[in-house]
PDB file of N, CA and C in Angstrom:
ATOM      1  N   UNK A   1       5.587  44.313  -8.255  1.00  0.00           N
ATOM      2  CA  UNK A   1       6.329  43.788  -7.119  1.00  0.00           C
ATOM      3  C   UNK A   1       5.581  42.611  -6.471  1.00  0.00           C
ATOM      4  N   UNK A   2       4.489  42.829  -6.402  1.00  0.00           N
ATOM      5  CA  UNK A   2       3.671  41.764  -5.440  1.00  0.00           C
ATOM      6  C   UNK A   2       3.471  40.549  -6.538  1.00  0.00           C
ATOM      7  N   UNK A   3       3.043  40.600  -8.031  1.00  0.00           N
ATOM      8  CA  UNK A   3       3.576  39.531  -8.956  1.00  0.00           C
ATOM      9  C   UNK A   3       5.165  38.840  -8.643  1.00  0.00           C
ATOM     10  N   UNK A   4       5.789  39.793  -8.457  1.00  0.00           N
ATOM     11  CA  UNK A   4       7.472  38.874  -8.465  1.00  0.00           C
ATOM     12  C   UNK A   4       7.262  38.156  -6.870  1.00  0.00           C
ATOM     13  N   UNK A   5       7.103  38.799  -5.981  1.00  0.00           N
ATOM     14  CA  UNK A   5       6.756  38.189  -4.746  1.00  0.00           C
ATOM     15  C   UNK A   5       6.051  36.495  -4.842  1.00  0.00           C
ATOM     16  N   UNK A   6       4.658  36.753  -5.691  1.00  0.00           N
ATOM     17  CA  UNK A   6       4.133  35.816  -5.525  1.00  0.00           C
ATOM     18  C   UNK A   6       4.977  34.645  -6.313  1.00  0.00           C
ATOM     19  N   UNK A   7       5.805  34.706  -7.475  1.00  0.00           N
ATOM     20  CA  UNK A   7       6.134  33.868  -8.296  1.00  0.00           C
ATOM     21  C   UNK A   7       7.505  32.766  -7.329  1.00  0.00           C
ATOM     22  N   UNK A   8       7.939  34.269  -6.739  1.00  0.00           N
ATOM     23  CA  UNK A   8       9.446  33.818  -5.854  1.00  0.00           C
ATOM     24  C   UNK A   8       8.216  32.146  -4.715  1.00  0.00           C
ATOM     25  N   UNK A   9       7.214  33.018  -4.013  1.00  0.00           N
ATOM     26  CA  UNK A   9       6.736  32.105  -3.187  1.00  0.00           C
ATOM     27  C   UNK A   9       6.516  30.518  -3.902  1.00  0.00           C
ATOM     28  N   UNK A  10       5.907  31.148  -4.993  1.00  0.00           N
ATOM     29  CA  UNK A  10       5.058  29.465  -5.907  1.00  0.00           C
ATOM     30  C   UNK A  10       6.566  28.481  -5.901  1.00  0.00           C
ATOM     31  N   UNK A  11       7.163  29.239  -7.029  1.00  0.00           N
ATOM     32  CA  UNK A  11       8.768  28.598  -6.799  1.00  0.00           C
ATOM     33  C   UNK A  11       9.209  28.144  -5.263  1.00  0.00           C
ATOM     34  N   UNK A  12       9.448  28.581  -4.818  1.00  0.00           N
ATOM     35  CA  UNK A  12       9.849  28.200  -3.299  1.00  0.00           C
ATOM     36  C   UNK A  12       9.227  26.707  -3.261  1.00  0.00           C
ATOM     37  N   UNK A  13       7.436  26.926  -3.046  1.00  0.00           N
ATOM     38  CA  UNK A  13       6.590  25.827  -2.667  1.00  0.00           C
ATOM     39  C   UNK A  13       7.059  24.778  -3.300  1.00  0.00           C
ATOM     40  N   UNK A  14       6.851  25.140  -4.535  1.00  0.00           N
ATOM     41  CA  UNK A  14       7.025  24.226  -5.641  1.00  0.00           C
ATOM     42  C   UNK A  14       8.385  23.236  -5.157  1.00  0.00           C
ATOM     43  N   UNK A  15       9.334  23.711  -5.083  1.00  0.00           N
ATOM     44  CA  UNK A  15      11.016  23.257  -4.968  1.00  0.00           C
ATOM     45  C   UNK A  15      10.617  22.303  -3.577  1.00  0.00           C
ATOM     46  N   UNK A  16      10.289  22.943  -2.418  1.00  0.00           N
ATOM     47  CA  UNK A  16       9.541  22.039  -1.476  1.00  0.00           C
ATOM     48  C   UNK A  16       8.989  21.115  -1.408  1.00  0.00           C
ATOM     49  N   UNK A  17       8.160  21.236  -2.118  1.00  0.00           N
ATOM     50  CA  UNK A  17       6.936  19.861  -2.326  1.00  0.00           C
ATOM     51  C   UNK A  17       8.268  18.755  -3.176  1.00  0.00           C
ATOM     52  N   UNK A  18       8.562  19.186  -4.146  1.00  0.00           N
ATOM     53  CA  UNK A  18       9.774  17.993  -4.743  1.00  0.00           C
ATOM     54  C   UNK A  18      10.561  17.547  -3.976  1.00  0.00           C
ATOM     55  N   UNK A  19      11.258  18.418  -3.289  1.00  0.00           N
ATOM     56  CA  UNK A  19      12.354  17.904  -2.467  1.00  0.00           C
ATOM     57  C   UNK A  19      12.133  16.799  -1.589  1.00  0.00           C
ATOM     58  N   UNK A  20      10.992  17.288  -0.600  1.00  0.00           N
ATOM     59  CA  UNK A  20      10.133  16.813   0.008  1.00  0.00           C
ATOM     60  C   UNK A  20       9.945  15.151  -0.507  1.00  0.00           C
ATOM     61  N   UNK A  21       9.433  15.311  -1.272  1.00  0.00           N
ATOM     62  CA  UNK A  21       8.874  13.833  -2.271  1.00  0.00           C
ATOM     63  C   UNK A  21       9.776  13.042  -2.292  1.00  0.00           C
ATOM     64  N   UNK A  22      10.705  13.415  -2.620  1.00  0.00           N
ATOM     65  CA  UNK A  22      12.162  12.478  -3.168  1.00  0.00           C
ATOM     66  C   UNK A  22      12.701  11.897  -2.142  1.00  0.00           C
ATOM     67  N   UNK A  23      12.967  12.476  -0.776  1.00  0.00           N
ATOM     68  CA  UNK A  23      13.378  12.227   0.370  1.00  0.00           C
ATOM     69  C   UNK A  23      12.227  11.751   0.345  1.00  0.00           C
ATOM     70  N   UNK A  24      10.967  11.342   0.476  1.00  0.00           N
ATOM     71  CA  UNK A  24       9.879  10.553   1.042  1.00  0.00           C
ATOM     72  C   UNK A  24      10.486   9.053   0.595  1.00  0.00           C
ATOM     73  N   UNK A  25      10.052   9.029  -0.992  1.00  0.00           N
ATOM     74  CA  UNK A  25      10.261   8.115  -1.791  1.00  0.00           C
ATOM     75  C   UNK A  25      11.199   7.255  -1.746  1.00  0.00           C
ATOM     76  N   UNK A  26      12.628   7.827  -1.718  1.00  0.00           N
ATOM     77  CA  UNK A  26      13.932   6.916  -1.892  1.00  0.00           C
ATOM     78  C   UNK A  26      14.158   6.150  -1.047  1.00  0.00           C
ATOM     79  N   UNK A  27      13.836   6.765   0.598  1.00  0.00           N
ATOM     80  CA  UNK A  27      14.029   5.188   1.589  1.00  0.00           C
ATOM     81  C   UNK A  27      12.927   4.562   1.561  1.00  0.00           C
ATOM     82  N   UNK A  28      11.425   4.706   1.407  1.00  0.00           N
ATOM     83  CA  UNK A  28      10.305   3.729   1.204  1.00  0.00           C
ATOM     84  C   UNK A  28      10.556   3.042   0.313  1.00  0.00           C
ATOM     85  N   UNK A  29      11.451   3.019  -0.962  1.00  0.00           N
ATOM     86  CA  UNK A  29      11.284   2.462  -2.323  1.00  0.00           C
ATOM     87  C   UNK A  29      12.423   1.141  -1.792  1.00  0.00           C
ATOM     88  N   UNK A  30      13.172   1.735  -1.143  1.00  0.00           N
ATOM     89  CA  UNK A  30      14.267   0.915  -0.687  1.00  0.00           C
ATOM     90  C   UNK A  30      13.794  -0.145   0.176  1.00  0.00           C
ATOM     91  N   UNK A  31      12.944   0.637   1.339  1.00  0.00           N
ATOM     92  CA  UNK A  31      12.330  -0.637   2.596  1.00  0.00           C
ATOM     93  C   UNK A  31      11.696  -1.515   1.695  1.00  0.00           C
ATOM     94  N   UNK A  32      10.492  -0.888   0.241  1.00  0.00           N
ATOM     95  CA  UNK A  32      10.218  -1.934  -0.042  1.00  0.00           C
ATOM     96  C   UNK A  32      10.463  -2.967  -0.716  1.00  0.00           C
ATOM     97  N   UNK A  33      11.881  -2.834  -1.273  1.00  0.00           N
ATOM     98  CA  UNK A  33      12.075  -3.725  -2.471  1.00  0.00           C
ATOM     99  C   UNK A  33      13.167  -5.125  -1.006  1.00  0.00           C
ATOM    100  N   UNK A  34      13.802  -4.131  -0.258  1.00  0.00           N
ATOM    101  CA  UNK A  34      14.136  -4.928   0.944  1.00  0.00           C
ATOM    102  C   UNK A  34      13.243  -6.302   1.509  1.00  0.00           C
ATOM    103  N   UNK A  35      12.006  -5.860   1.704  1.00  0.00           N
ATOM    104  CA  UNK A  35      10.908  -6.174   2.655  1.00  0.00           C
ATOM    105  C   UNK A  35      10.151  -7.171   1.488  1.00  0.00           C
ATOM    106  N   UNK A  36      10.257  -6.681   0.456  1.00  0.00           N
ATOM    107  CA  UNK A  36       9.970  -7.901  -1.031  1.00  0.00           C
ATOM    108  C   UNK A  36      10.607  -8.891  -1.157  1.00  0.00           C
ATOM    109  N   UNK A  37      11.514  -9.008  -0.691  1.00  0.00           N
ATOM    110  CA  UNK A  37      12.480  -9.840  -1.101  1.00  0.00           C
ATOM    111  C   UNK A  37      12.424 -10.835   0.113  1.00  0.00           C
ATOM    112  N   UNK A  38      12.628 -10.240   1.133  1.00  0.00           N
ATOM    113  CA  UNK A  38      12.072 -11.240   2.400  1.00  0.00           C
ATOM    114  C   UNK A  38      10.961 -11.744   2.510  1.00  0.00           C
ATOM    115  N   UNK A  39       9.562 -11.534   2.081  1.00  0.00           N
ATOM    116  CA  UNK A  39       8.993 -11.872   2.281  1.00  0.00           C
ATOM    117  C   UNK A  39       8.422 -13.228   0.863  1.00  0.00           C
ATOM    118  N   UNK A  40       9.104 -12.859  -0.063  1.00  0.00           N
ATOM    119  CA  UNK A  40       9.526 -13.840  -1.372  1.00  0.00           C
ATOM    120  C   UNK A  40      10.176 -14.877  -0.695  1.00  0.00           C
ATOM    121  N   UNK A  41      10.807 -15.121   0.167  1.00  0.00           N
ATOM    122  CA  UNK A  41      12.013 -15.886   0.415  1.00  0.00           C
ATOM    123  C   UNK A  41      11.091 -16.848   1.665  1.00  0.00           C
ATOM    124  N   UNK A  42      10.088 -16.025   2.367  1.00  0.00           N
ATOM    125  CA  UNK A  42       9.800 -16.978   3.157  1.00  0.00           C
ATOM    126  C   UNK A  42       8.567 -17.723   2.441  1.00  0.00           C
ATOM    127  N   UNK A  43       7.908 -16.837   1.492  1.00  0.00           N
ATOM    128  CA  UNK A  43       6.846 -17.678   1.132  1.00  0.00           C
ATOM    129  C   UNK A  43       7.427 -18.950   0.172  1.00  0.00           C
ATOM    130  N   UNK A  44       8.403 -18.625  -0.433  1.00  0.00           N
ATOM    131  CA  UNK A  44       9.395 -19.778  -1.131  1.00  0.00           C
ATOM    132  C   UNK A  44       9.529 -21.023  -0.215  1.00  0.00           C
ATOM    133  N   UNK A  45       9.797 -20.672   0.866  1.00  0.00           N
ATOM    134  CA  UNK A  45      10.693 -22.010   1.806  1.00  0.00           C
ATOM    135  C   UNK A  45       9.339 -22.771   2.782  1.00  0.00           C
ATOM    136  N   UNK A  46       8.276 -21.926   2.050  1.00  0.00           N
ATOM    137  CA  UNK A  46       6.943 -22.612   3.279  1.00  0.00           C
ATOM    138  C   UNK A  46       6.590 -22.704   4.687  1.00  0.00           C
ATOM    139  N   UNK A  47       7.312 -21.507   5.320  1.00  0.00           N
ATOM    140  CA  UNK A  47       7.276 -20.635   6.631  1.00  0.00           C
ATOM    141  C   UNK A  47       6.265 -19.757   6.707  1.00  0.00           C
ATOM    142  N   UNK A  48       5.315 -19.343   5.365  1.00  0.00           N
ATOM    143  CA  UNK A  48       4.665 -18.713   5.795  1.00  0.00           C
ATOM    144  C   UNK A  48       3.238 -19.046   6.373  1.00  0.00           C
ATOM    145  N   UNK A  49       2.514 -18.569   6.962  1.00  0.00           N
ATOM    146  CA  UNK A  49       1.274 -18.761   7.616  1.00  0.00           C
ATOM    147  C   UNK A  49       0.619 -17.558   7.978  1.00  0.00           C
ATOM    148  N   UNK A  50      -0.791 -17.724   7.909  1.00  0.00           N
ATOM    149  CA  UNK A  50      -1.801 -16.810   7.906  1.00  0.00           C
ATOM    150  C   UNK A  50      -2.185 -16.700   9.509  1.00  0.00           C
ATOM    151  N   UNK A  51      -1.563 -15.702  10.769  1.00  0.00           N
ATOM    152  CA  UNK A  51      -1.844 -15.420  11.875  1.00  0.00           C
ATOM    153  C   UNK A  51      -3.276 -15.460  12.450  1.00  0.00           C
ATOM    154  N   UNK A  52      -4.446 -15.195  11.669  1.00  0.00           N
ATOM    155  CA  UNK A  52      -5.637 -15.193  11.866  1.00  0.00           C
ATOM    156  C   UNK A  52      -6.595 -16.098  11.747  1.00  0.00           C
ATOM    157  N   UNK A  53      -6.035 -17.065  10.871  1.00  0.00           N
ATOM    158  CA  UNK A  53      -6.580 -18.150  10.029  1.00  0.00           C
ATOM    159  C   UNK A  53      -5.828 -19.124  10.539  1.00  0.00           C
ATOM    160  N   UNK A  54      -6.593 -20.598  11.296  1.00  0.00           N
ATOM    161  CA  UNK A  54      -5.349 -21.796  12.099  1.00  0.00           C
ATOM    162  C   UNK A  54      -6.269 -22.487  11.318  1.00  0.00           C
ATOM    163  N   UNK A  55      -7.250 -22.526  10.508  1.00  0.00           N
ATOM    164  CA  UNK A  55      -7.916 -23.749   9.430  1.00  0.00           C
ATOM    165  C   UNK A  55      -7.481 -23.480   8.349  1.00  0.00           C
ATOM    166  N   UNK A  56      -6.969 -23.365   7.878  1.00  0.00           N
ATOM    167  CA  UNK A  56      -6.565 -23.386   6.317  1.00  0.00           C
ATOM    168  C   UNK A  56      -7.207 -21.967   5.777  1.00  0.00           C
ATOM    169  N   UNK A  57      -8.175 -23.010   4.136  1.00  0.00           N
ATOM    170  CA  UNK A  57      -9.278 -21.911   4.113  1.00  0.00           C
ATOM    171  C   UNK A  57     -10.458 -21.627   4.467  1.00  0.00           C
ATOM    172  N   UNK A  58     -10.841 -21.691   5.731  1.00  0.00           N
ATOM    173  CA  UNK A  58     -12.542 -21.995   6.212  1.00  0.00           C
ATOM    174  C   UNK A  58     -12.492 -20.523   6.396  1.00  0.00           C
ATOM    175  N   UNK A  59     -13.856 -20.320   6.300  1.00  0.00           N
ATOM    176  CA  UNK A  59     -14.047 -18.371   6.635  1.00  0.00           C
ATOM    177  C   UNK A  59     -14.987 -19.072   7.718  1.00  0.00           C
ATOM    178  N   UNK A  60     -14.168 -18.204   8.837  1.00  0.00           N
ATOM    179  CA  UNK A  60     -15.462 -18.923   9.836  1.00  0.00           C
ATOM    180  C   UNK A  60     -16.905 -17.412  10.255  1.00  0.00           C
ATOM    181  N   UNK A  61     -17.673 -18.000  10.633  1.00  0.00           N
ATOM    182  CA  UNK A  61     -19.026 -16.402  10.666  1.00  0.00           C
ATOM    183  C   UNK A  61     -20.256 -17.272  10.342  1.00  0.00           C
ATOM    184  N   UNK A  62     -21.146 -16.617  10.614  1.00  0.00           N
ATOM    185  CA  UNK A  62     -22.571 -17.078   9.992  1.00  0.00           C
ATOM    186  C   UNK A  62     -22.860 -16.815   8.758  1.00  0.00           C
ATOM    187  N   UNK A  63     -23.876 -17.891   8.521  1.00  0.00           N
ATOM    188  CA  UNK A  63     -24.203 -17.316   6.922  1.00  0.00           C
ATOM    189  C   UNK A  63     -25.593 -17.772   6.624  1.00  0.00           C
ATOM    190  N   UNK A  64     -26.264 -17.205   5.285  1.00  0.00           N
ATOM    191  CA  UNK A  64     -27.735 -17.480   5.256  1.00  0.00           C
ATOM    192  C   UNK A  64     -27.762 -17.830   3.920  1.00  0.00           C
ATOM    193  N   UNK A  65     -28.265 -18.936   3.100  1.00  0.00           N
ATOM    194  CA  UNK A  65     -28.445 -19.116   2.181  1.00  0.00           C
ATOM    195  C   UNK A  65     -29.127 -18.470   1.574  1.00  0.00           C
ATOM    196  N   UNK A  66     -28.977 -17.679  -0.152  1.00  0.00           N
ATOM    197  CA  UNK A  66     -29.467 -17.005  -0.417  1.00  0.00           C
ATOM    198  C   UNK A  66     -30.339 -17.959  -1.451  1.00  0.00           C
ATOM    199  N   UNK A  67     -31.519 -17.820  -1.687  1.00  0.00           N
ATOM    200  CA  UNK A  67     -32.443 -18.925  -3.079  1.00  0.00           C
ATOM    201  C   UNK A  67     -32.512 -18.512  -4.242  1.00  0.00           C
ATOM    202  N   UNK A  68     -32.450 -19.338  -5.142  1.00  0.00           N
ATOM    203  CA  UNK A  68     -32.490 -19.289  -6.729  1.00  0.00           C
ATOM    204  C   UNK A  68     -33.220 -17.976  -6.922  1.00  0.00           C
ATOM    205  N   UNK A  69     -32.858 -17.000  -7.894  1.00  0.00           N
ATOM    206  CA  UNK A  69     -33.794 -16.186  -8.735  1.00  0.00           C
ATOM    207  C   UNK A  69     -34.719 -17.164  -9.699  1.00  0.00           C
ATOM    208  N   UNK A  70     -35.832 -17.169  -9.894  1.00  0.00           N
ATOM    209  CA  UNK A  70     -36.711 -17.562 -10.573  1.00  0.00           C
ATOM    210  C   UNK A  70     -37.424 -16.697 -12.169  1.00  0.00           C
ATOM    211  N   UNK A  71     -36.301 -17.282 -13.119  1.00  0.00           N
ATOM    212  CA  UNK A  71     -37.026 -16.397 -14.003  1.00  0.00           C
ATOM    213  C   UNK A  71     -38.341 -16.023 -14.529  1.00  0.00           C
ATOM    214  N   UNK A  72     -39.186 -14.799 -14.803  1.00  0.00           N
ATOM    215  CA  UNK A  72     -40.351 -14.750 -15.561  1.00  0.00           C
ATOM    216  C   UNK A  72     -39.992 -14.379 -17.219  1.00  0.00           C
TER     217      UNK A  72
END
């Protein structure tokens, strides 16, 4: 009895966790192919721009030159 119990539970979980998944999946898969496509469309037309970055490509920060390894 407590075998059939446990099998009914696994099943249960099991059916859960899928169900679960599928409903996760199907509207994310959707936002993203949506949200792909817009964002294709603006980088196409040259609207897009980097919010963080107003120089192009400069990385701005400090930096330290590192010196040649010197082989022996």
């Amino acid at each position: 009895m407590k075998r059939a119990l446990l099998t009914v539970a696994a099943l249960f979980t099991g059916m859960f966790a899928l169900m679960f998944s599928l409903v996760l999946a199907i509207p994310l898969t959707l936002i993203a192919l949506f949200k792909g496509k817009q964002l294709q469309k603006k980088m196409a037309s040259g609207d897009f721009h980097q919010s963080d970055c107003s120089h192009g490509k400069i990385i701005e920060g400090e930096f330290q030159r590192v010196p040649p390894k010197h082989s022996s």
